[in-house]
Protein backbone atom coordinates (compact mmCIF):
# COMPACT_ATOMS: atom_id res chain seq x y z
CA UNK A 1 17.69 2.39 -9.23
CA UNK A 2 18.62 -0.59 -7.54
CA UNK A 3 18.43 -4.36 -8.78
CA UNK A 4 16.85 -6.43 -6.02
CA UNK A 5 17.14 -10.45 -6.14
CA UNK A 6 13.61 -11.20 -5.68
CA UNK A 7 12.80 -14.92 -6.48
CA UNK A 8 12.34 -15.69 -9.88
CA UNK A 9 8.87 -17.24 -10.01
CA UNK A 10 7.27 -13.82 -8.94
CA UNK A 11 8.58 -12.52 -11.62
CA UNK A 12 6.86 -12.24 -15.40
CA UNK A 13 8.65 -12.80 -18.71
CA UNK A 14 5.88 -10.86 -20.41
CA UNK A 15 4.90 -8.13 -18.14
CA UNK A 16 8.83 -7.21 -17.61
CA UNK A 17 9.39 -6.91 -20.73
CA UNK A 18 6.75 -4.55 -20.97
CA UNK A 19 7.72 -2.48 -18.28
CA UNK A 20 11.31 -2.53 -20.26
CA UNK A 21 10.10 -1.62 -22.64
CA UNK A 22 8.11 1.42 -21.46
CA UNK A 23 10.93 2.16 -19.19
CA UNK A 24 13.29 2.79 -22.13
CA UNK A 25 10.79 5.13 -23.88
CA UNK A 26 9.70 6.90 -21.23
CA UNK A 27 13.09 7.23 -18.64
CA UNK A 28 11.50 10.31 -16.67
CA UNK A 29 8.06 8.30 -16.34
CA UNK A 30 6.64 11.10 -17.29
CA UNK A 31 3.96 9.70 -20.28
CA UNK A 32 1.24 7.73 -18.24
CA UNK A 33 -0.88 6.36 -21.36
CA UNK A 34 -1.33 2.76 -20.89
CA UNK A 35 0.41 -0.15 -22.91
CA UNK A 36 -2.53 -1.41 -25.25
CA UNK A 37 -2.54 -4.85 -26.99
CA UNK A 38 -4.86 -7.20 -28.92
CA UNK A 39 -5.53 -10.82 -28.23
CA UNK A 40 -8.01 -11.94 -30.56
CA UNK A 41 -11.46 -10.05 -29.87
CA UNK A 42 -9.66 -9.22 -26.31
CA UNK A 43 -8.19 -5.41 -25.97
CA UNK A 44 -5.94 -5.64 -22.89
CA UNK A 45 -4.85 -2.45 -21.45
CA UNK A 46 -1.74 -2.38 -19.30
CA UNK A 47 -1.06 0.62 -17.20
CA UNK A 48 2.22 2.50 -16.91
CA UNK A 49 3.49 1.39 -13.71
CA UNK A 50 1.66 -1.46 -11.59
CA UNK A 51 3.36 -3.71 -9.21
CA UNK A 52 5.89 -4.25 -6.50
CA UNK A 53 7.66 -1.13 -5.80
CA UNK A 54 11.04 -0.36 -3.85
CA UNK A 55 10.20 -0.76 -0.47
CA UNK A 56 8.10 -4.49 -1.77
CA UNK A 57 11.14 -5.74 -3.51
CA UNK A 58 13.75 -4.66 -0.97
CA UNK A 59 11.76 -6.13 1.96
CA UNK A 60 11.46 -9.85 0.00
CA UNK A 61 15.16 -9.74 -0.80
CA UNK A 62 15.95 -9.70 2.98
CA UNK A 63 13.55 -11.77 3.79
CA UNK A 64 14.65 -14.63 1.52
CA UNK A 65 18.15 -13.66 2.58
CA UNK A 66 17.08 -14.26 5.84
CA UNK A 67 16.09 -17.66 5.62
CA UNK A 68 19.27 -18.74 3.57
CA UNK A 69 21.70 -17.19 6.29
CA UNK A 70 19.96 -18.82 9.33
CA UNK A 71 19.94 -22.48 8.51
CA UNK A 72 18.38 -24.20 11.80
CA UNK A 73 17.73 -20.61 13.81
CA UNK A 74 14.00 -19.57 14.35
CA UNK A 75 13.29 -16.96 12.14
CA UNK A 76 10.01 -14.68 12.98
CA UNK A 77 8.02 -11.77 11.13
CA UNK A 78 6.45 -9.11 12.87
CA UNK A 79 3.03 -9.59 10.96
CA UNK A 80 2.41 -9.94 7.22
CA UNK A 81 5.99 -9.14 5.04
CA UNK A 82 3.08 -7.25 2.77
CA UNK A 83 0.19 -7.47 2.45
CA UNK A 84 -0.34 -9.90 -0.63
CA UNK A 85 -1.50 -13.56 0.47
CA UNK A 86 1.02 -15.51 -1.97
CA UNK A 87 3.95 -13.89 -0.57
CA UNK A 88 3.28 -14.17 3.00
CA UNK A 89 2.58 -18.01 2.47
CA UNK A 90 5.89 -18.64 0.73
CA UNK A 91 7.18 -16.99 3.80
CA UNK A 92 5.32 -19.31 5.98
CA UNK A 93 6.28 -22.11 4.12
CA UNK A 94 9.90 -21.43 3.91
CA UNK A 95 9.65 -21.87 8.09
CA UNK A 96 9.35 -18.37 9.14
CA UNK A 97 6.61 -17.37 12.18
CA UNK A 98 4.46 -14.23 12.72
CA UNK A 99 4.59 -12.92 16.05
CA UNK A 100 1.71 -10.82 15.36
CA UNK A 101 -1.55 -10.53 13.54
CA UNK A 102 -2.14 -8.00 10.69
CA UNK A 103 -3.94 -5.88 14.22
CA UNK A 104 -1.42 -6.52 16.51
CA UNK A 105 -2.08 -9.12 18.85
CA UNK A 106 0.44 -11.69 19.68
CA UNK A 107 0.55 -15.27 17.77
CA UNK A 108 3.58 -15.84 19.93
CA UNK A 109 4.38 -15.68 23.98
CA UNK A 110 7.33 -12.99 23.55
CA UNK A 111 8.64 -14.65 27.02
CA UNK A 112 10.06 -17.61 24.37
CA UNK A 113 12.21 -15.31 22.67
CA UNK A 114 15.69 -14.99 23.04
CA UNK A 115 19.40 -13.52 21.15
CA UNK A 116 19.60 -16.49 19.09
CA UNK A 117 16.35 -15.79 17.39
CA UNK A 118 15.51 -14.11 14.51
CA UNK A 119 13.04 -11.21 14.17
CA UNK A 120 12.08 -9.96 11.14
CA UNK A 121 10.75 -6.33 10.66
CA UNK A 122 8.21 -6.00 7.47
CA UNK A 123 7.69 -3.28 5.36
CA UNK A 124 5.83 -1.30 7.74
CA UNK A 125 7.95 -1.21 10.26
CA UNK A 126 7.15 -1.45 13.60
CA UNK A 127 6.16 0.67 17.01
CA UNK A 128 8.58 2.25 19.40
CA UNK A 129 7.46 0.20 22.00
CA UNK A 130 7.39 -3.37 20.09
CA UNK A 131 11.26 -2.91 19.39
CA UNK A 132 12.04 -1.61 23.11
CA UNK A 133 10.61 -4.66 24.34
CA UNK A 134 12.10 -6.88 21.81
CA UNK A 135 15.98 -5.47 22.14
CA UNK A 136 15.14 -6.26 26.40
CA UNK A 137 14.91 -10.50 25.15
CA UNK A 138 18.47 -9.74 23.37
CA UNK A 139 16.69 -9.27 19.82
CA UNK A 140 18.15 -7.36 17.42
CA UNK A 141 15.94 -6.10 15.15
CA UNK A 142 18.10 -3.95 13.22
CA UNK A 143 20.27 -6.97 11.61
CA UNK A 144 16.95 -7.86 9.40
CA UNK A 145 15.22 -4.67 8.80
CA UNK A 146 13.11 -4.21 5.84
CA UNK A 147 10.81 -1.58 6.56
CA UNK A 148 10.57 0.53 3.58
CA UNK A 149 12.95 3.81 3.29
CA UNK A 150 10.11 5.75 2.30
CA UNK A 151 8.22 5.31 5.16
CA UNK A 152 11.46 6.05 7.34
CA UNK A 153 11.43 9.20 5.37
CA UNK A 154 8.10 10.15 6.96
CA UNK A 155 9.28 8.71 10.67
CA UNK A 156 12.42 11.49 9.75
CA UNK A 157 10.02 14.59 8.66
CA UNK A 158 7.79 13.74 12.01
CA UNK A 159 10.59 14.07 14.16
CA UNK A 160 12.20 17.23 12.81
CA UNK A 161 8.34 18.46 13.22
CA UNK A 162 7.47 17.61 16.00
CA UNK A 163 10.94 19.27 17.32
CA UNK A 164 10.08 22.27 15.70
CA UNK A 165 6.91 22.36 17.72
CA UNK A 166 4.42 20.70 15.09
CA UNK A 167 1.81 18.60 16.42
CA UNK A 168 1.75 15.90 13.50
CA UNK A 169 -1.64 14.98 11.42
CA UNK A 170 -1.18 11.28 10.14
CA UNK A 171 -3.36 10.90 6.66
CA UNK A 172 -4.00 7.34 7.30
CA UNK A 173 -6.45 4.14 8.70
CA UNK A 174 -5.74 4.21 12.01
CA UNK A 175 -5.07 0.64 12.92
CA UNK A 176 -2.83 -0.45 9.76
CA UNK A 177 0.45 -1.48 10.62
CA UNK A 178 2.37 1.43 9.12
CA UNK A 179 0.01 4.14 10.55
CA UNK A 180 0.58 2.42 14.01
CA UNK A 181 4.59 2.66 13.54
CA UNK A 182 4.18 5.86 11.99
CA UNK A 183 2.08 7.33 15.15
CA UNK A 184 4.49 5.98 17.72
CA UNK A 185 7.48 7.09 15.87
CA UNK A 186 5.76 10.78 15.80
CA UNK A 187 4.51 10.73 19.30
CA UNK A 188 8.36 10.08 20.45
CA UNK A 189 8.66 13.92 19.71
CA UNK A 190 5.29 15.82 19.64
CA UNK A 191 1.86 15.55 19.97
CA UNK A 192 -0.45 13.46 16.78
CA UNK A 193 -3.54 13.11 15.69
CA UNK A 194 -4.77 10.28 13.02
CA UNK A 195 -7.76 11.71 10.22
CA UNK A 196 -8.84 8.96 7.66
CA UNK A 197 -10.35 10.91 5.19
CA UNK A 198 -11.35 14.68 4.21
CA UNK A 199 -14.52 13.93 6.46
CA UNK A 200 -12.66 14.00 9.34
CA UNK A 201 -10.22 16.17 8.53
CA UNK A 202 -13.28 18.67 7.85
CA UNK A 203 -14.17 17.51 11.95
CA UNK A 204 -10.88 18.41 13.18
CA UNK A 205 -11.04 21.75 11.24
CA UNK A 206 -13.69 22.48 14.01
CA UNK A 207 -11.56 21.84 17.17
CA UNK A 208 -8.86 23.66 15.57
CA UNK A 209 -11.39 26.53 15.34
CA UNK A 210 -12.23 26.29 18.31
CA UNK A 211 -16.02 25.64 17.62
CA UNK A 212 -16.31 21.87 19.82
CA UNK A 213 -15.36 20.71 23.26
CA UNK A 214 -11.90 19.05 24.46
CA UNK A 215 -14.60 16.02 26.21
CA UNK A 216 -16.08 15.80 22.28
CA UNK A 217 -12.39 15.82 20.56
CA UNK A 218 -11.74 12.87 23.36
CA UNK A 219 -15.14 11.25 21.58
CA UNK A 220 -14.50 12.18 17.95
CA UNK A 221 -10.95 10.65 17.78
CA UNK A 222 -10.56 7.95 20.13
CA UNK A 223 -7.57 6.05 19.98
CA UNK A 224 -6.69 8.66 17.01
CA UNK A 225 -4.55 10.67 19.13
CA UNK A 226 -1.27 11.07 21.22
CA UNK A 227 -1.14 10.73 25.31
CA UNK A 228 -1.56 13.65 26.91
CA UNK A 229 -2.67 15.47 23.73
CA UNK A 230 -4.33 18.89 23.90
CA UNK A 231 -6.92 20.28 21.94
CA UNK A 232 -6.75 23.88 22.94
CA UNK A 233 -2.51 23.98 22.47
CA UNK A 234 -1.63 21.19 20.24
CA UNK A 235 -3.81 22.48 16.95
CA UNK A 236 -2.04 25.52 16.74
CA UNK A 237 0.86 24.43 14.81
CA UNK A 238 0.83 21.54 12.29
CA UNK A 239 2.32 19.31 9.64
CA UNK A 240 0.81 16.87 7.56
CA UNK A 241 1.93 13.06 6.65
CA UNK A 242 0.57 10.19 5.52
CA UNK A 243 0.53 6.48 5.28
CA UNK A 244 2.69 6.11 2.20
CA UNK A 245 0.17 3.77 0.46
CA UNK A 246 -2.96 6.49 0.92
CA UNK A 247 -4.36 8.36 -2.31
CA UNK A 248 -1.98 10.95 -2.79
CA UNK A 249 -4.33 13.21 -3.80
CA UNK A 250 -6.42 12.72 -0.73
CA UNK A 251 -3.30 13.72 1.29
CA UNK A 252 -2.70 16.77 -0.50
CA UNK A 253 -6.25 18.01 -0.53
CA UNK A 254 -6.31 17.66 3.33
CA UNK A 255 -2.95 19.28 4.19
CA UNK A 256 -4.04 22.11 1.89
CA UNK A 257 -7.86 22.14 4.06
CA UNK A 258 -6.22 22.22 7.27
CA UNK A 259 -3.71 24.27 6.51
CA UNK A 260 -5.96 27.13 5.12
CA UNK A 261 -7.91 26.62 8.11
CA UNK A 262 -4.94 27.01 10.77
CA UNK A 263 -3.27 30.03 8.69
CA UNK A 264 -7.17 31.63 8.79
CA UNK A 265 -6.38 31.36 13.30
CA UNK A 266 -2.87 31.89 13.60
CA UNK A 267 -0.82 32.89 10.48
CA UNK A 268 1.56 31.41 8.11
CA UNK A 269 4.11 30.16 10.61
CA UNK A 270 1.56 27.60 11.88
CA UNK A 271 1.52 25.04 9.12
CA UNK A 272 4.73 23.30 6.82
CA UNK A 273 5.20 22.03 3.62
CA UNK A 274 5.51 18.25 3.57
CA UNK A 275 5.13 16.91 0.21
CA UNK A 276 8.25 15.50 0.06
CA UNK A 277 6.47 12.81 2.51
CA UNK A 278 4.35 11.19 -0.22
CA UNK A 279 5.58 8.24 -1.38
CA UNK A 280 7.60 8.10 -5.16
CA UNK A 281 5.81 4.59 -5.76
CA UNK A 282 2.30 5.40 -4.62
CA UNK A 283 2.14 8.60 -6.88
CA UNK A 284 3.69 6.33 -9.56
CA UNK A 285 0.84 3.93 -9.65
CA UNK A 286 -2.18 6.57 -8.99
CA UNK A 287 -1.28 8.62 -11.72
CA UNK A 288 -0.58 5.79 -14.21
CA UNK A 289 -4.33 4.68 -13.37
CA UNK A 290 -5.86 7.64 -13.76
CA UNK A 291 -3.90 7.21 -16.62
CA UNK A 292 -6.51 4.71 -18.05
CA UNK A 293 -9.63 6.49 -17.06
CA UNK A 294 -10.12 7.75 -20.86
CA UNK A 295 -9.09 4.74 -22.40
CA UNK A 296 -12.65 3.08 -23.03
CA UNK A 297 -12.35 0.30 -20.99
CA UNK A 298 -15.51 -1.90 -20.39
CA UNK A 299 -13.83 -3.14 -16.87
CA UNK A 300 -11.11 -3.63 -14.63
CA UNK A 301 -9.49 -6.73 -12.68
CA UNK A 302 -7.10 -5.44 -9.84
CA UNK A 303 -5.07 -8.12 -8.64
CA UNK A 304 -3.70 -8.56 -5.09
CA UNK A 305 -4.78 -9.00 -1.67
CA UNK A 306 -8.00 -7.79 -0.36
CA UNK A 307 -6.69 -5.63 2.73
CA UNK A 308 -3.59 -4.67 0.57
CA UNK A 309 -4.55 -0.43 0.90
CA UNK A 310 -2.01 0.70 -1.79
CA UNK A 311 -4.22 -1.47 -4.02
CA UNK A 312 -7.89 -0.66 -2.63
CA UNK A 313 -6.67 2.62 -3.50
CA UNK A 314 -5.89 2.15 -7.44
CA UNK A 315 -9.22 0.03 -7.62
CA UNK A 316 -11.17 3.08 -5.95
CA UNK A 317 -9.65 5.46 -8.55
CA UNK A 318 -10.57 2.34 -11.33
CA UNK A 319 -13.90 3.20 -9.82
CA UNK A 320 -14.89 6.29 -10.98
CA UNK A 321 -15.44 5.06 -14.59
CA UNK A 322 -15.45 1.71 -14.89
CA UNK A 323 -17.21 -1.69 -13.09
CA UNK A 324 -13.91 -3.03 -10.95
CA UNK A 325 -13.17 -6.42 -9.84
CA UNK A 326 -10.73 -7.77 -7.22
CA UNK A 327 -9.12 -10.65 -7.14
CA UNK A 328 -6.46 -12.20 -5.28
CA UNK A 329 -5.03 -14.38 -7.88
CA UNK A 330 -5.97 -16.68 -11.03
CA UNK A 331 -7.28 -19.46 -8.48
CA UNK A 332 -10.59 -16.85 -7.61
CA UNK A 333 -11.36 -16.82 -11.31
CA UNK A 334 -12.74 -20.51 -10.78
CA UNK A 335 -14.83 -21.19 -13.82
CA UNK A 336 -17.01 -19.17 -16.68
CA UNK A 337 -20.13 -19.87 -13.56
CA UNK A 338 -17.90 -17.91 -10.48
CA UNK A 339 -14.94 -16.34 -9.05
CA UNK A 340 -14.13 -15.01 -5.24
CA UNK A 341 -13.52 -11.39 -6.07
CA UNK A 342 -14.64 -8.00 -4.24
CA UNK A 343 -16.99 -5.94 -6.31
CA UNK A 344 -16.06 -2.50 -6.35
CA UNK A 345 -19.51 -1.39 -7.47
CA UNK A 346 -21.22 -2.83 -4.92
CA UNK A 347 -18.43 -2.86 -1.97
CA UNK A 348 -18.90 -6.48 -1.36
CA UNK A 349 -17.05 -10.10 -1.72
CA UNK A 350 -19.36 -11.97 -3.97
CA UNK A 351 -18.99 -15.54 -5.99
CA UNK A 352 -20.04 -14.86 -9.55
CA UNK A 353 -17.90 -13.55 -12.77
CA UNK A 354 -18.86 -10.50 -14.32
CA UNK A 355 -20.91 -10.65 -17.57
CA UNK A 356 -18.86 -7.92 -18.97
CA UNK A 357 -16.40 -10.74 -18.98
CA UNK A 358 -17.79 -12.55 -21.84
CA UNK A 359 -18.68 -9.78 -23.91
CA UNK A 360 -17.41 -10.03 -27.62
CA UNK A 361 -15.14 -7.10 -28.16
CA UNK A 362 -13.68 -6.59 -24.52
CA UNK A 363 -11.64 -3.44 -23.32
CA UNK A 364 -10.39 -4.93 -20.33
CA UNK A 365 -7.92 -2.74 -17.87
CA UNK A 366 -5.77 -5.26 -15.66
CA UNK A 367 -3.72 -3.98 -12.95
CA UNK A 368 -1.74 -4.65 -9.36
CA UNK A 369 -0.91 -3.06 -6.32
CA UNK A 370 2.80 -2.23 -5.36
CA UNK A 371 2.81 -5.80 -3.27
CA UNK A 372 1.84 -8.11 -5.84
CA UNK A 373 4.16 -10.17 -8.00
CA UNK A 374 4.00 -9.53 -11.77
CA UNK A 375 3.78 -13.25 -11.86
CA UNK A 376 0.38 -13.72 -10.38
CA UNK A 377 -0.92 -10.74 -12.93
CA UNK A 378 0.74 -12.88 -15.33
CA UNK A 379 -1.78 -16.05 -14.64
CA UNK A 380 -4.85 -13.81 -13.93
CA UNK A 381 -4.46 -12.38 -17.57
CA UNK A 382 -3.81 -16.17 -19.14
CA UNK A 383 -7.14 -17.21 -17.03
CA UNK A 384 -9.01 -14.54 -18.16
CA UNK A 385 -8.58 -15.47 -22.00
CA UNK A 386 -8.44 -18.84 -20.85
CA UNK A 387 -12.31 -18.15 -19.91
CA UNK A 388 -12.79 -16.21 -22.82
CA UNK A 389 -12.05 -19.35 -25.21
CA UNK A 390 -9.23 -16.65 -26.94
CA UNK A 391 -7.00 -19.33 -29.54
CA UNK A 392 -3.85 -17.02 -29.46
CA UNK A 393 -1.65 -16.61 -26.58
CA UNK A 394 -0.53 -13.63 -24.42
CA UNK A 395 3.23 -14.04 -26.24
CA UNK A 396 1.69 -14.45 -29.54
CA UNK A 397 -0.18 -11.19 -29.58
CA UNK A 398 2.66 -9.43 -28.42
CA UNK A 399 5.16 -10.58 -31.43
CA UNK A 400 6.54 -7.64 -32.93
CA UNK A 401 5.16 -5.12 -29.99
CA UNK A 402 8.32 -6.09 -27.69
């Protein structure tokens, strides 16, 4: 795979090593036990794969690249890069503007834009109608593209669907930035609809049925679906896709739901296979954390930024067997009194750390989402036995191991 040049001080001398390591052992990434080491009465567990992925480390090449070939020229980002705080601040600070907010609405008067500037497409990737309107102010968009080939793999499935005469059912959160670009890109060439979750894939089951009203579809999904959509001929004939950084799982249960339901009204012909949507990286990192689910952990610290849904996900599937913590980076693990983190169990922001924190003989699982530097994992671990009062280092344990 490609070798991006992503700047060193995201990077970690002791987590890369590990994932050498592990990489050389396991080339087909097919054993997802967890890396286990000792520091002092501390048991940290490390899972298989964690951190930035392709589409993360090709977008922050360009971007960097960006800035060093445009000395002087006005350099803008269509939102957040990712969605990890650190990065987007080094962005900010290296001069670069957002146009947009993380929901869309404009930071900048477009009117001030012109050729000479430079617009920056994140990871995401962007609407239909954002780039028309940019290319008519002279932009070109495509010199600094980032967005990530994985979700231009999706765009590319959506349009041969919709084509074919699919209507398109996005797996995703409706107002994230890639399940925006995603729906525009699909609506180009057929009709969508937007489900969030089995729940309301299980409510769209009952329009495609035929069991509620067009005027109660119109309810039930606002803003979820295409202009000029039709319930009674556009849920005759679907595909499935999702926003790449959705549980995978999720997305496979629900195309396998709906399509059950549509073969059950109109046959085999009515529904496609589209696996080959899901996302390399996402499955990756789900599977190496349910990895850890038997390992005996006491508790979990996910690192990276709180609206970053790649990593919500991984600290939902922490969830299921373990008390998880979120934190953004080593500066929310304040003192041994608080920390800033979200608390999984209770699904709420809180200042306070975890007793489980201090407790003698610790099993502690500590993980990142696919936009998070291996660096800032790095720091969380070193404050974490910082708190503990642990005498030997991260490198010292490790001796021998790598």
């Amino acid at each position: 795979m490609k070798k991006f040049e992503v700047p060193e001080h995201y990077r970690s001398t002791i987590l890369g090593r590990i994932k050498e390591i592990r990489k050389l052992n396991d080339p087909r990434k097919k054993d997802h036990t967890p890396f286990v080491f000792q520091v002092g009465k501390t048991e940290i567990i490390i899972p298989r794969h964690f951190g930035f992925c392709y589409g993360v480390e090709n977008a922050i090449e360009i971007a960097f690249r960006t800035v060093a070939e445009n000395p002087g020229n006005r350099i803008f980002l269509l939102g957040e890069m990712i969605h990890n705080p650190q990065v987007n601040e080094d962005l900010l600070a290296e001069g670069i503007q957002f146009l947009v907010d993380n929901h869309g609405t404009r930071l900048v008067d477009f009117s001030t834009l012109s050729s000479k500037d430079i617009v920056i497409t994140p990871a995401f990737g962007t609407t239909l109608e954002m780039a028309a309107e940019l290319a008519q102010l002279g932009v070109q968009l495509e010199r600094y593209n980032t967005t990530c080939p994985f979700v231009e793999r999706v765009w590319k499935r959506s349009a041969e669907l919709g084509n074919r005469g699919y209507t398109l059912v996005v797996h995703g959160k409706y107002l994230h930035e890639e399940t925006r670009a995603t729906f525009s890109h699909a609506s180009d060439t057929g009709p969508v609809v937007v489900v969030r979750n089995m729940k309301e894939a299980e409510l769209l089951a009952k329009y495609i049925r035929k069991e509620l009203s067009a005027e109660q579809f119109e309810i039930d999904f606002a803003n979820k679906y295409s202009k000029g959509f039709s319930v009674s001929r556009d849920l005759q004939k679907i595909g499935v896709v999702n926003q790449t950084t959705m549980l995978a799982s999720e997305t496979q249960e629900i195309a396998a739901y709906l399509r059950d339901i549509v073969v059950e009204m109109y046959g085999e012909e009515a529904t496609t296979d589209t696996r080959d949507t899901l996302c390399y990286a996402t499955n990756d990192n789900q599977n190496a954390t349910l990895g850890v689910l038997e390992s005996g952990a006491h508790l979990a610290v996910v690192v990276g930024g709180f609206n970053s849904s790649n990593t919500i996900q991984i600290a939902t599937i922490l969830g299921q067997n373990m008390p998880v913590y979120f934190v953004r980076n080593s500066d929310d693990l304040i003192s041994n009194q608080k920390a800033t983190v979200f608390n999984f169990s209770l699904l709420k922001e809180e200042e306070i750390v975890p007793s489980l924190l201090f407790a003698e003989n610790l099993k502690l699982v500590v993980t990142s989402g696919a936009s998070c530097p291996d660096k800032t994992v790095d720091l969380v671990i070193q404050k974490i036995m910082s708190l503990r009062g642990e005498s030997e280092s991260v490198e010292t344990a490790l001796e021998g191991r790598i």
